[in-house]
C-alpha atoms as a PDB file:
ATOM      1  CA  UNK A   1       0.000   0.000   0.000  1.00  0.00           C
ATOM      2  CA  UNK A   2       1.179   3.775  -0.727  1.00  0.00           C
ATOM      3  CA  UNK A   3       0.200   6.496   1.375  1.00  0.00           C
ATOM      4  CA  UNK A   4       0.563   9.491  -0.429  1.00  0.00           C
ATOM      5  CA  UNK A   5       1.142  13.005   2.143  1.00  0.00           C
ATOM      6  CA  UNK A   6       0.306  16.266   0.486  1.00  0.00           C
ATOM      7  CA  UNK A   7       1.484  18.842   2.114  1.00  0.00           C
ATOM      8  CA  UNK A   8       0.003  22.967   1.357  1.00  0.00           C
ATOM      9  CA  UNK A   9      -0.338  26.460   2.574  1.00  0.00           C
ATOM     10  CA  UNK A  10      -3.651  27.933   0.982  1.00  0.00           C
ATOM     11  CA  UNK A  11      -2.437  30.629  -1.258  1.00  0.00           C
ATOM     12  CA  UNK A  12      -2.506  34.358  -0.110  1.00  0.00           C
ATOM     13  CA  UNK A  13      -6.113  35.398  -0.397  1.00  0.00           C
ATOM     14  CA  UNK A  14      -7.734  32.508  -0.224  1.00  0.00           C
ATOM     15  CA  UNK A  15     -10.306  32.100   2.567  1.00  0.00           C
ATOM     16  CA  UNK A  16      -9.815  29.697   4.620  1.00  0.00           C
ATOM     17  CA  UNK A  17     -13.714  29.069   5.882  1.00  0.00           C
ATOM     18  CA  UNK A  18     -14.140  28.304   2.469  1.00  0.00           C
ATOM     19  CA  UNK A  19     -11.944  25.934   1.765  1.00  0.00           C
ATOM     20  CA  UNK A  20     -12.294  24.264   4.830  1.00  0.00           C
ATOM     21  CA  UNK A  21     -16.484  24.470   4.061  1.00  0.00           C
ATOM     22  CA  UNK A  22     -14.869  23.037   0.363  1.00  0.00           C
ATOM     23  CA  UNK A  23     -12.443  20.052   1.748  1.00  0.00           C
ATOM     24  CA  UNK A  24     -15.222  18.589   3.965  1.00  0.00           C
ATOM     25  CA  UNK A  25     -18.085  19.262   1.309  1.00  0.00           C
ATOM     26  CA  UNK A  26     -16.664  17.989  -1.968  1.00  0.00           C
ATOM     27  CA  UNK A  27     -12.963  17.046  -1.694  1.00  0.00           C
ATOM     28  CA  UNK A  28     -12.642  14.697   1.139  1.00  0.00           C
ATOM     29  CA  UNK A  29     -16.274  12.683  -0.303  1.00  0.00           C
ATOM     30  CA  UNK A  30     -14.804  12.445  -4.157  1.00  0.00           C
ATOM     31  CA  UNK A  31     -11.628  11.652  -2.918  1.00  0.00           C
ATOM     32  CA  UNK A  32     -12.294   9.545  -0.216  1.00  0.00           C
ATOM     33  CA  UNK A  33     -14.599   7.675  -2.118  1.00  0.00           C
ATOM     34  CA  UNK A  34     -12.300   6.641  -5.388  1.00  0.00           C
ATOM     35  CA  UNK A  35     -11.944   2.231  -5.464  1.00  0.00           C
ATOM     36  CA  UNK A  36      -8.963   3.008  -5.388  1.00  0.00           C
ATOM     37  CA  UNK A  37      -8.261   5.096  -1.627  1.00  0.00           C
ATOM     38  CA  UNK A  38      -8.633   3.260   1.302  1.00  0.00           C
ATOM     39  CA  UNK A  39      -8.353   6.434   3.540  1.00  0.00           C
ATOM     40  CA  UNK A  40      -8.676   9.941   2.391  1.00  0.00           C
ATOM     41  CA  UNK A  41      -7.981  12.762   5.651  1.00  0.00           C
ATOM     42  CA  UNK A  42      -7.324  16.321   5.794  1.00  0.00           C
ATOM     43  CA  UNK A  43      -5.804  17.795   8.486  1.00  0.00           C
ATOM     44  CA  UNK A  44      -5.293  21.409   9.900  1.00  0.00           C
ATOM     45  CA  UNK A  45      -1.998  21.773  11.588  1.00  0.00           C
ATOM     46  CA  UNK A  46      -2.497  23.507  15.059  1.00  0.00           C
ATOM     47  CA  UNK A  47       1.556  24.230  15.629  1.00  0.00           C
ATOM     48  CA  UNK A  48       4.886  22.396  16.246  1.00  0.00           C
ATOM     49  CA  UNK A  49       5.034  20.316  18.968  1.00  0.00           C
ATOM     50  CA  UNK A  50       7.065  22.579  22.083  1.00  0.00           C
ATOM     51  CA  UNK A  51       7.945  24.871  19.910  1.00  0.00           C
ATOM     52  CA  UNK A  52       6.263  28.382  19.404  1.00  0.00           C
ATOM     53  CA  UNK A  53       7.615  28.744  15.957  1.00  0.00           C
ATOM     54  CA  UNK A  54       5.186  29.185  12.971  1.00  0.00           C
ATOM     55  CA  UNK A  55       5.054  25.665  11.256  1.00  0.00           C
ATOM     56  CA  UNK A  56       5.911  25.873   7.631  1.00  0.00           C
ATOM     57  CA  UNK A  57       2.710  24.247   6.450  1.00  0.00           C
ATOM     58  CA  UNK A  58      -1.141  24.871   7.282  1.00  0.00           C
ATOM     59  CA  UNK A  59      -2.549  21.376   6.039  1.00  0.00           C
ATOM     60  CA  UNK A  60      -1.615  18.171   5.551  1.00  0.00           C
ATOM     61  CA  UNK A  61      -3.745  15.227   3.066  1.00  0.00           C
ATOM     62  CA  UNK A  62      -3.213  11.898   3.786  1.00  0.00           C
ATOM     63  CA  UNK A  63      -3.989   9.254   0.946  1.00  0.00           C
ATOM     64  CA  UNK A  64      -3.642   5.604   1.723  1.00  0.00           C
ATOM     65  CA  UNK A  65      -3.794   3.835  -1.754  1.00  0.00           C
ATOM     66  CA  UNK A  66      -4.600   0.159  -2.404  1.00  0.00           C
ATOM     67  CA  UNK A  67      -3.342   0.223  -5.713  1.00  0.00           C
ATOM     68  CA  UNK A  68      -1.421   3.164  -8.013  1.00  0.00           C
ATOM     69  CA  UNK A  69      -2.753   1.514 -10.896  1.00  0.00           C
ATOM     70  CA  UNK A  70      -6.187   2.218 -10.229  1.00  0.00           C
ATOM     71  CA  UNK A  71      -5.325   5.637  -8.485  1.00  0.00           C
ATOM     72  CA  UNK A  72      -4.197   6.949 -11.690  1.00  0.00           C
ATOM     73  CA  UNK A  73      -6.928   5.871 -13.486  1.00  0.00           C
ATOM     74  CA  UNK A  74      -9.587   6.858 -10.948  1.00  0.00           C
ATOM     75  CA  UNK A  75      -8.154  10.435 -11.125  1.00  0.00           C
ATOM     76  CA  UNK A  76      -8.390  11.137 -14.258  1.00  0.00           C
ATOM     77  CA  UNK A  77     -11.672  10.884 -14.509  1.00  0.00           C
ATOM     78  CA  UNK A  78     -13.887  13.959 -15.230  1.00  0.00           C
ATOM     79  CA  UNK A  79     -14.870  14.595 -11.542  1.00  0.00           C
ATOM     80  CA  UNK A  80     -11.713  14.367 -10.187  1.00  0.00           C
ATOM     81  CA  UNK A  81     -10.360  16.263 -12.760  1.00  0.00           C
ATOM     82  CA  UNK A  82     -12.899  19.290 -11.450  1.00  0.00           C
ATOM     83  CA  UNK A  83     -11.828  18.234  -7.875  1.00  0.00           C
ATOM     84  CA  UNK A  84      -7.838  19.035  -8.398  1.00  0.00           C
ATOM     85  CA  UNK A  85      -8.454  21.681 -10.253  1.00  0.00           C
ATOM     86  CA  UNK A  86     -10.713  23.491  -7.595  1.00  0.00           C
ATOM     87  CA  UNK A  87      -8.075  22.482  -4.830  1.00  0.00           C
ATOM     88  CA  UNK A  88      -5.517  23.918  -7.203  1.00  0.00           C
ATOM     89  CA  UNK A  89      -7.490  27.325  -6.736  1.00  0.00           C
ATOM     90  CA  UNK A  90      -7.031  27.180  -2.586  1.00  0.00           C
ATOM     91  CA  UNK A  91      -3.600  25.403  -2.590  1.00  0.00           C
ATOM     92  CA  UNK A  92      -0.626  27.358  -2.843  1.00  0.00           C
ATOM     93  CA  UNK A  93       2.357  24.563  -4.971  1.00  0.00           C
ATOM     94  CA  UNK A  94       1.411  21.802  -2.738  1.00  0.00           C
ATOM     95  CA  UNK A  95       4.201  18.885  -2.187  1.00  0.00           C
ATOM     96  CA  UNK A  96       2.595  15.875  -3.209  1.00  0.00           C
ATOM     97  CA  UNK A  97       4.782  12.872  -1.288  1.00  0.00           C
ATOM     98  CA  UNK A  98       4.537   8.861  -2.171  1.00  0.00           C
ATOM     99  CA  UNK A  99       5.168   7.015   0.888  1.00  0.00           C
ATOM    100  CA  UNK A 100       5.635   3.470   1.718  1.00  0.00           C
ATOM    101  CA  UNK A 101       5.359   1.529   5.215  1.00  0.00           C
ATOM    102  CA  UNK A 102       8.677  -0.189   6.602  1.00  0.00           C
END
C-alpha cells in the first residue's frame, strides 16, 4: 500500500472558511470515495510540537492507496479532474509525497 502526504499552505487570499467548508463538502467525499483510496484525511496543523515557531505548512492530506494503478486511473476521470483543479485554486504549490510503510 502507498500512502501518499500532500502537504500545502492555501495561497494568499484565499479564505480559509471556504476551503475548509470546500475540503469537507466535496474534496474529502470524491476523494475519499475513489476504489482506489482506502483512507482519504485532511488535516489542519495547530503548531509544532514545544515549539512556538510558525510551522511551515497549514494542512496536511493523507492518501492511503490500495493500488497506483487504479489511483491513476480513478483520477483522471472527469470529476476528479474538477476536484484538483478546484483544490488547485485554494492550494498554494502543494508537495505531493509517495510514501511506503517499513
Amino acid at each position: 500500500m502507498t500512502t501518499v502526504v500532500v502537504l500545502f499552505n492555501l495561497k494568499a487570499g484565499a479564505d480559509q472558511a471556504a476551503y475548509q467548508n470546500w475540503a469537507k463538502e466535496t474534496d474529502i467525499p470524491t476523494a475519499g470515495g475513489l476504489p482506489s483510496v482506502d483512507v482519504f484525511e485532511v488535516l489542519k496543523i495547530e503548531g509544532l510540537l514545544m515549539s512556538e515557531e510558525k510551522p511551515p505548512y497549514q494542512y496536511i492530506e493523507i492518501l492511503k492507496i490500495n493500488d497506483m494503478e487504479q489511483f491513476g486511473k480513478d483520477v483522471s476521470s472527469d470529476i476528479m479532474q474538477k476536484v484538483a483543479s478546484e483544490f488547485q485554486a485554494f492550494a498554494d504549490n502543494p508537495l505531493f509525497v509517495m510514501t511506503s510503510k517499513l
